[in-house]
PDB file of N, CA and C in Angstrom:
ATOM      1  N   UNK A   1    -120.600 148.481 -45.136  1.00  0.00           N
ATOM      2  CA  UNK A   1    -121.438 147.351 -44.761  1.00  0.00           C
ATOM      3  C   UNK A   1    -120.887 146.716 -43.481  1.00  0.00           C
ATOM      4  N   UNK A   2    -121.474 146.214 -42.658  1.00  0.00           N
ATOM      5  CA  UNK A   2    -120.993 145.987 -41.469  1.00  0.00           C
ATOM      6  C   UNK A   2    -120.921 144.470 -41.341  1.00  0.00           C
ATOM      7  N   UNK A   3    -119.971 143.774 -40.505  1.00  0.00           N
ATOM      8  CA  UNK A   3    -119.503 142.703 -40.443  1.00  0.00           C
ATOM      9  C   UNK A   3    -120.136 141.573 -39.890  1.00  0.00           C
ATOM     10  N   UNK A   4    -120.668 140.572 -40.296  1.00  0.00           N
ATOM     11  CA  UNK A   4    -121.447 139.745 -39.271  1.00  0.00           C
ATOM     12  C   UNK A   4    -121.098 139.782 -37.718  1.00  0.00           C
ATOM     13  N   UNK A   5    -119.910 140.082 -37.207  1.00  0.00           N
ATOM     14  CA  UNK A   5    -120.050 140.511 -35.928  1.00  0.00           C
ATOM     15  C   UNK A   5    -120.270 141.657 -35.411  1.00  0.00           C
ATOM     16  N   UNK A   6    -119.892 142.635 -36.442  1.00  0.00           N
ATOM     17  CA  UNK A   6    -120.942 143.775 -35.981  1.00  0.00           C
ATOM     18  C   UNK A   6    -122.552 143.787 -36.010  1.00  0.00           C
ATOM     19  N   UNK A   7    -122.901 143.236 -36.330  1.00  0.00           N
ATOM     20  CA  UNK A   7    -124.186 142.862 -36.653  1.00  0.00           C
ATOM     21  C   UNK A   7    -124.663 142.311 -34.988  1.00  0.00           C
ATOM     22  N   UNK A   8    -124.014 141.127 -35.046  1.00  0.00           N
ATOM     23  CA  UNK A   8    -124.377 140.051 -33.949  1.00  0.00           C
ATOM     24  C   UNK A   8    -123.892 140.861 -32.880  1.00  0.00           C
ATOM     25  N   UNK A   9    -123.197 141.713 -32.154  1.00  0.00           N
ATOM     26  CA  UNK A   9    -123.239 142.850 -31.649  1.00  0.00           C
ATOM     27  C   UNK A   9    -124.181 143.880 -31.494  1.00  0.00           C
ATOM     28  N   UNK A  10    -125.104 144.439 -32.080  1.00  0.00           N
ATOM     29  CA  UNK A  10    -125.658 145.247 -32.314  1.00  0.00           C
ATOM     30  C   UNK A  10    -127.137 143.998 -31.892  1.00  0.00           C
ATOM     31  N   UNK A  11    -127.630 143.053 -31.894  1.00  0.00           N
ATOM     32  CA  UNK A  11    -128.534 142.394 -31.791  1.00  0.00           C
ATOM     33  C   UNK A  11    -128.415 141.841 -30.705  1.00  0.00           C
ATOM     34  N   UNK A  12    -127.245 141.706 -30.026  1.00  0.00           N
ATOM     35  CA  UNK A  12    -126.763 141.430 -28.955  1.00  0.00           C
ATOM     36  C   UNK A  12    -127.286 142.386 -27.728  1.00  0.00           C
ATOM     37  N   UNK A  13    -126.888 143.788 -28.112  1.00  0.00           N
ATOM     38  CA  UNK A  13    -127.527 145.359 -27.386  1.00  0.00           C
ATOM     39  C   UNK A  13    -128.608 145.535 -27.454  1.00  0.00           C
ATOM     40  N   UNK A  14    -129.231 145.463 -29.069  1.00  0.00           N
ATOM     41  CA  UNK A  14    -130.344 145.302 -28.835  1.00  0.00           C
ATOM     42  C   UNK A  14    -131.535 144.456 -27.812  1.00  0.00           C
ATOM     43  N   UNK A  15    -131.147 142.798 -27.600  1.00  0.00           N
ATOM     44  CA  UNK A  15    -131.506 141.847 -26.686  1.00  0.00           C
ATOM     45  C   UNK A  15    -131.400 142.595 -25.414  1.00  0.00           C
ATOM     46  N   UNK A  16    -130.068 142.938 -25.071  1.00  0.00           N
ATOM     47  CA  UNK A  16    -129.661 143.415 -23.786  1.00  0.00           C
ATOM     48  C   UNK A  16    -130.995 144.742 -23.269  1.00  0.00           C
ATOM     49  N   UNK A  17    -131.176 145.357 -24.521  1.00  0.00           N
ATOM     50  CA  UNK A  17    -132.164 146.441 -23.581  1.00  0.00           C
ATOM     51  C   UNK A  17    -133.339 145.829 -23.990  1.00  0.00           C
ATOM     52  N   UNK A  18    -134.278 145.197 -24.446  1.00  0.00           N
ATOM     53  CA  UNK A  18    -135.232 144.593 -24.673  1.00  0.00           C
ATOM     54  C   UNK A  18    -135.811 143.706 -23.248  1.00  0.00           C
ATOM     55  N   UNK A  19    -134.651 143.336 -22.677  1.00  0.00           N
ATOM     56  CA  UNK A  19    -134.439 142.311 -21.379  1.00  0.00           C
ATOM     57  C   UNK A  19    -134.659 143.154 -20.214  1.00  0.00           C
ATOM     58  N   UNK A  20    -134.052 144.649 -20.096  1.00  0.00           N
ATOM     59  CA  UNK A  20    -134.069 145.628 -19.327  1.00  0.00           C
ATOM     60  C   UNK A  20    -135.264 145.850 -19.255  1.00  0.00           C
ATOM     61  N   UNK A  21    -135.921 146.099 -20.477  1.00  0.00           N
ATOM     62  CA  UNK A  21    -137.801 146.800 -20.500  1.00  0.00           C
ATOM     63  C   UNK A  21    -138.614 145.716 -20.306  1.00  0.00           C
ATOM     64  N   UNK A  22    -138.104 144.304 -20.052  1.00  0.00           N
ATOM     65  CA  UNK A  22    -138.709 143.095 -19.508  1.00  0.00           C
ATOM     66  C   UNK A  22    -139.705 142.656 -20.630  1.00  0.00           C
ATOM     67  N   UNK A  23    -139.081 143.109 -22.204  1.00  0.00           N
ATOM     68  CA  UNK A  23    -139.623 142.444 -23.263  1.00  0.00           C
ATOM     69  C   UNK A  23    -138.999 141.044 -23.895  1.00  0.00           C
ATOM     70  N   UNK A  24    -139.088 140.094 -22.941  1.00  0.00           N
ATOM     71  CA  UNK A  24    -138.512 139.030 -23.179  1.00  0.00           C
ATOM     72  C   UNK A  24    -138.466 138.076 -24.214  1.00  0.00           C
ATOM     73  N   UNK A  25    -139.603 137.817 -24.870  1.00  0.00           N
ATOM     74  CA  UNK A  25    -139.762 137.302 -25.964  1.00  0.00           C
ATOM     75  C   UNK A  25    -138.850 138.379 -27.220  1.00  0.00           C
ATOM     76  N   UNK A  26    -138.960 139.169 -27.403  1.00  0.00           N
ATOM     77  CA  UNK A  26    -138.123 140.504 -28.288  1.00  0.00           C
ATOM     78  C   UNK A  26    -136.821 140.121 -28.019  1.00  0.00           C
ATOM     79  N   UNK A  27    -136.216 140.062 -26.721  1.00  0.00           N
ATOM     80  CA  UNK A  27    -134.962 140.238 -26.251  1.00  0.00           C
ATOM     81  C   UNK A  27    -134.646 138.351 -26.965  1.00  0.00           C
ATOM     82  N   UNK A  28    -135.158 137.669 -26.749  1.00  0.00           N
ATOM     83  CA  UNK A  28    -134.758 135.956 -26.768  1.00  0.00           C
ATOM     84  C   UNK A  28    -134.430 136.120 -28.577  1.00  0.00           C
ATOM     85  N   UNK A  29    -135.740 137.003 -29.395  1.00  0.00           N
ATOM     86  CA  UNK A  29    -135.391 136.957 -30.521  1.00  0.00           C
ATOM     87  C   UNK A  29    -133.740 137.597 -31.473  1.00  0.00           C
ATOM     88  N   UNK A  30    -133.420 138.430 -30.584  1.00  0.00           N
ATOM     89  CA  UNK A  30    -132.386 139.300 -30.618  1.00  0.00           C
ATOM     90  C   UNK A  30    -131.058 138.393 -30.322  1.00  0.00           C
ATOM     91  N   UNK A  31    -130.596 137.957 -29.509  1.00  0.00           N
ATOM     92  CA  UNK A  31    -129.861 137.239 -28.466  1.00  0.00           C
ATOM     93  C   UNK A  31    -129.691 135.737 -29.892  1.00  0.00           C
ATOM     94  N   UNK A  32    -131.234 135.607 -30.157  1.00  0.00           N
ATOM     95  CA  UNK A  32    -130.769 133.916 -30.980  1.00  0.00           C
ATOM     96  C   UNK A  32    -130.413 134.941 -32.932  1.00  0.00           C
ATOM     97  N   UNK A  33    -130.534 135.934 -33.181  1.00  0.00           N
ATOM     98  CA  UNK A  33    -129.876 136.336 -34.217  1.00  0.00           C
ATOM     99  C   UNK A  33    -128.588 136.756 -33.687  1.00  0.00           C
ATOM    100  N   UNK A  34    -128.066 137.396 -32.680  1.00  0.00           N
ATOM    101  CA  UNK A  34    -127.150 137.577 -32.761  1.00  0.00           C
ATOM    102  C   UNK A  34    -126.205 136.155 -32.330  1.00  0.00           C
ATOM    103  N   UNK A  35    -126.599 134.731 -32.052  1.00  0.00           N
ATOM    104  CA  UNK A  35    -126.179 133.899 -32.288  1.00  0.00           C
ATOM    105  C   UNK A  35    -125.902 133.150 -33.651  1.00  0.00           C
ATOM    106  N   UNK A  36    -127.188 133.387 -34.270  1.00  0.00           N
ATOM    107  CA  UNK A  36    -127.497 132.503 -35.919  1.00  0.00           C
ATOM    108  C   UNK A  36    -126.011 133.450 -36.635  1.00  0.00           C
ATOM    109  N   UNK A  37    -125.959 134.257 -36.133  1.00  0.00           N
ATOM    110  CA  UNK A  37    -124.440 135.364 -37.068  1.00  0.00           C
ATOM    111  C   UNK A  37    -123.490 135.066 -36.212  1.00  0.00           C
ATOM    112  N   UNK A  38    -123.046 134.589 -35.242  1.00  0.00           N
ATOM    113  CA  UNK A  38    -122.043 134.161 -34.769  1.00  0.00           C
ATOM    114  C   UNK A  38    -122.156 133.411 -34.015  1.00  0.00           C
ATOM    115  N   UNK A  39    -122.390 131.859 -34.223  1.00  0.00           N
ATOM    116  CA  UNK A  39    -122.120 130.768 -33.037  1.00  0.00           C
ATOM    117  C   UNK A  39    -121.583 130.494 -32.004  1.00  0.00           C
ATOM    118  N   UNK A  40    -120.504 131.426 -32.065  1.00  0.00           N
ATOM    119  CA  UNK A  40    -119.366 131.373 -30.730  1.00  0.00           C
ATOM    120  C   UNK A  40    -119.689 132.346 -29.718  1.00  0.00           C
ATOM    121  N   UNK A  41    -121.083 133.717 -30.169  1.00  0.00           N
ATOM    122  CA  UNK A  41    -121.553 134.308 -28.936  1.00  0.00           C
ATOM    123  C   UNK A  41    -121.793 133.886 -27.488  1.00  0.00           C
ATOM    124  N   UNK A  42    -120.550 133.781 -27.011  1.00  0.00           N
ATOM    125  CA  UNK A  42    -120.912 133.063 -25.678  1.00  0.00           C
ATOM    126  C   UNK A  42    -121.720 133.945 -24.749  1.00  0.00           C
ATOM    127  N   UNK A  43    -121.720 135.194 -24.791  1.00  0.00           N
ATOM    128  CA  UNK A  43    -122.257 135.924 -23.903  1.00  0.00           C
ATOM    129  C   UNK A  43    -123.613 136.262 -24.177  1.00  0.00           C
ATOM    130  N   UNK A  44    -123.847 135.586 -25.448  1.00  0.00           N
ATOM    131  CA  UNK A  44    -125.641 135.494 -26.047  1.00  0.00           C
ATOM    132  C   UNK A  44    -126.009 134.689 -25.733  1.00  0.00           C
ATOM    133  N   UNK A  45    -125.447 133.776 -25.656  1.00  0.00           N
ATOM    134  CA  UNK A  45    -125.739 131.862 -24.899  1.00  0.00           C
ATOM    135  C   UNK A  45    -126.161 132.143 -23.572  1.00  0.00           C
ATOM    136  N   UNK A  46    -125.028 132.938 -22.781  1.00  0.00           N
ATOM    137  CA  UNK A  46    -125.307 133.487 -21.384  1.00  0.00           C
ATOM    138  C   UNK A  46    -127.038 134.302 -21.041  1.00  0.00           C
ATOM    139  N   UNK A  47    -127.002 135.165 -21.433  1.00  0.00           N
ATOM    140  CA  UNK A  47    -128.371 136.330 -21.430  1.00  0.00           C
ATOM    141  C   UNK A  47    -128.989 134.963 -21.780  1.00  0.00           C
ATOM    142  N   UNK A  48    -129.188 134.583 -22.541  1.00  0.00           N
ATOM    143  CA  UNK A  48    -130.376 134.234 -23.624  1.00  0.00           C
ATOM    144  C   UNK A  48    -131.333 132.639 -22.626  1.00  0.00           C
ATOM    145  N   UNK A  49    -130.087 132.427 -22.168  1.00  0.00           N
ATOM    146  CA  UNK A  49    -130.296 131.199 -21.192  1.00  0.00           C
ATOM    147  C   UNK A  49    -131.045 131.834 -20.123  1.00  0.00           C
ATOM    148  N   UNK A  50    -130.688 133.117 -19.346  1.00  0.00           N
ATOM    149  CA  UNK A  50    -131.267 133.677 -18.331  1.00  0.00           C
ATOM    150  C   UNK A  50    -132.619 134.132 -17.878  1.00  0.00           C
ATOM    151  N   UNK A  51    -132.937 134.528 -19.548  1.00  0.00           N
ATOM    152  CA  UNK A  51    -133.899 134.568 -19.990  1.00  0.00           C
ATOM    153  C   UNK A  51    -135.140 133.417 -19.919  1.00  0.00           C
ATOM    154  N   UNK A  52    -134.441 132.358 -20.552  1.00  0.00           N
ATOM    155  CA  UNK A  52    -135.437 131.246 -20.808  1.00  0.00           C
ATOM    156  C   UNK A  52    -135.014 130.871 -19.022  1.00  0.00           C
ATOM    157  N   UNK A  53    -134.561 131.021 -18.487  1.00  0.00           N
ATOM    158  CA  UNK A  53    -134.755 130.333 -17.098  1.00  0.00           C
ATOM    159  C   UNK A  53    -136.029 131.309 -16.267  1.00  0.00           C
ATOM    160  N   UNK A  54    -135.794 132.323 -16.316  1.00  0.00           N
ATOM    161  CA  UNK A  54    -136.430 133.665 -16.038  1.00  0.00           C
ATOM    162  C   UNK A  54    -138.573 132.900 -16.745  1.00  0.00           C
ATOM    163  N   UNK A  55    -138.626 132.571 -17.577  1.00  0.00           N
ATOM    164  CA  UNK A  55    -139.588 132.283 -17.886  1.00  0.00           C
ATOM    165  C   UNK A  55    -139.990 130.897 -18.034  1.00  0.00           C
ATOM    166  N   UNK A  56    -139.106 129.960 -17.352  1.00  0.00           N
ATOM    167  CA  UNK A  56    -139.812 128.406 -17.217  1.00  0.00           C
ATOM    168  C   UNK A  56    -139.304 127.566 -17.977  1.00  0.00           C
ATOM    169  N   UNK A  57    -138.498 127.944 -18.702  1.00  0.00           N
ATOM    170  CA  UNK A  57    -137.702 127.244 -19.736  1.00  0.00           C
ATOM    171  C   UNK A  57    -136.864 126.606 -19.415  1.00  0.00           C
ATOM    172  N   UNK A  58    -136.729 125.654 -18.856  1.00  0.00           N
ATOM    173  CA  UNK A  58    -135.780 124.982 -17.934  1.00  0.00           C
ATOM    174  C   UNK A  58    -134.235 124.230 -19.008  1.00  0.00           C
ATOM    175  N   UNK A  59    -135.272 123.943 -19.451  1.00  0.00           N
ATOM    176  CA  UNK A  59    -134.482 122.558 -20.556  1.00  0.00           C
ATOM    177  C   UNK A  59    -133.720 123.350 -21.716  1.00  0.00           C
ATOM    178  N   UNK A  60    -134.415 124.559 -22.082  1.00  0.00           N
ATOM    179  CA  UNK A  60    -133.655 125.956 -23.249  1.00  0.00           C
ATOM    180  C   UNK A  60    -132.536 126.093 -22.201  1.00  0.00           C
ATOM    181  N   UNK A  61    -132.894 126.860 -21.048  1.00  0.00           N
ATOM    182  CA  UNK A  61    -131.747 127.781 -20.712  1.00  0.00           C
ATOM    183  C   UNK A  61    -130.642 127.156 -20.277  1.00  0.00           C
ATOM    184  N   UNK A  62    -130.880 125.466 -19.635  1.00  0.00           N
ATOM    185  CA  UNK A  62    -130.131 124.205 -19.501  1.00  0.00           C
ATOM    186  C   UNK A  62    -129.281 124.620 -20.818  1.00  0.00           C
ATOM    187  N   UNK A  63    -129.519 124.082 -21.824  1.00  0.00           N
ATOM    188  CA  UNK A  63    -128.759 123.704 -23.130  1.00  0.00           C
ATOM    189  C   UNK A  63    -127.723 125.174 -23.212  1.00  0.00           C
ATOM    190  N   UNK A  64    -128.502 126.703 -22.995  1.00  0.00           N
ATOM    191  CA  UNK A  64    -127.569 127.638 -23.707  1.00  0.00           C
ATOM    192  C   UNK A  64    -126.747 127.852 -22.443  1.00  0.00           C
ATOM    193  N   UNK A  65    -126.584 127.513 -21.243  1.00  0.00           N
ATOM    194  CA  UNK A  65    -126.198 128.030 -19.732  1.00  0.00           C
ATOM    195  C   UNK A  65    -124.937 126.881 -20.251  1.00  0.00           C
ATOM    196  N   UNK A  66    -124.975 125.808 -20.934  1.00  0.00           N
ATOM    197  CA  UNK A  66    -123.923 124.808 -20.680  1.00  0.00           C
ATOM    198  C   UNK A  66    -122.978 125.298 -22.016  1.00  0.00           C
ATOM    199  N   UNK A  67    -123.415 125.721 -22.641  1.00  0.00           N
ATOM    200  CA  UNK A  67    -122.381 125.954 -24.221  1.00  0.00           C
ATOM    201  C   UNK A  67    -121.839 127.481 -23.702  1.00  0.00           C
ATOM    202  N   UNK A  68    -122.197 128.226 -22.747  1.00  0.00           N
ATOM    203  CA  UNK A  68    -121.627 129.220 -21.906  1.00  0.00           C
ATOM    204  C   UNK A  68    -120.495 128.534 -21.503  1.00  0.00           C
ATOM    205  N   UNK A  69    -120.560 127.412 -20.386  1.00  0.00           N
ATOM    206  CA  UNK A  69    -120.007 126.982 -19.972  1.00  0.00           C
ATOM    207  C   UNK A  69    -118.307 126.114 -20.919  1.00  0.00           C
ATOM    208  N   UNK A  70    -118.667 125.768 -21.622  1.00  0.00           N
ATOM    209  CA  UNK A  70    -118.092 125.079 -22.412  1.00  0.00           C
ATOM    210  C   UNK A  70    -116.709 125.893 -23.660  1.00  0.00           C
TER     211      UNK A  70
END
């Protein structure tokens, strides 16, 4: 059985190529499970923010661009 961070890893990759095929909504869903399994995904915070900036989301990708930061 695999570990909630393997998990949040694997949803993480998943996001990552979802983002590549410019399925963004798919990829945002991916990116916030592989957060809901590990909170401290900083590099899901990262993408996931890029994303919502990428599509108008100013005030989302604000919030996940700063807990990157943080």
């Amino acid at each position: 059985m695999a570990t909630k961070p393997d998990r949040s890893q694997t949803h993480y990759q998943e996001g990552i190529d979802y983002a590549e095929k410019k399925l963004y909504q798919e990829a945002i869903e991916e990116f916030s499970l592989a957060i809901r399994l590990d909170p401290n995904y900083i590099e899901a915070y990262q993408y996931r923010g890029f994303i919502f900036s990428k599509l108008g989301y100013e005030n989302r990708a604000e919030a996940d661009l700063k807990k990157h930061l943080n």
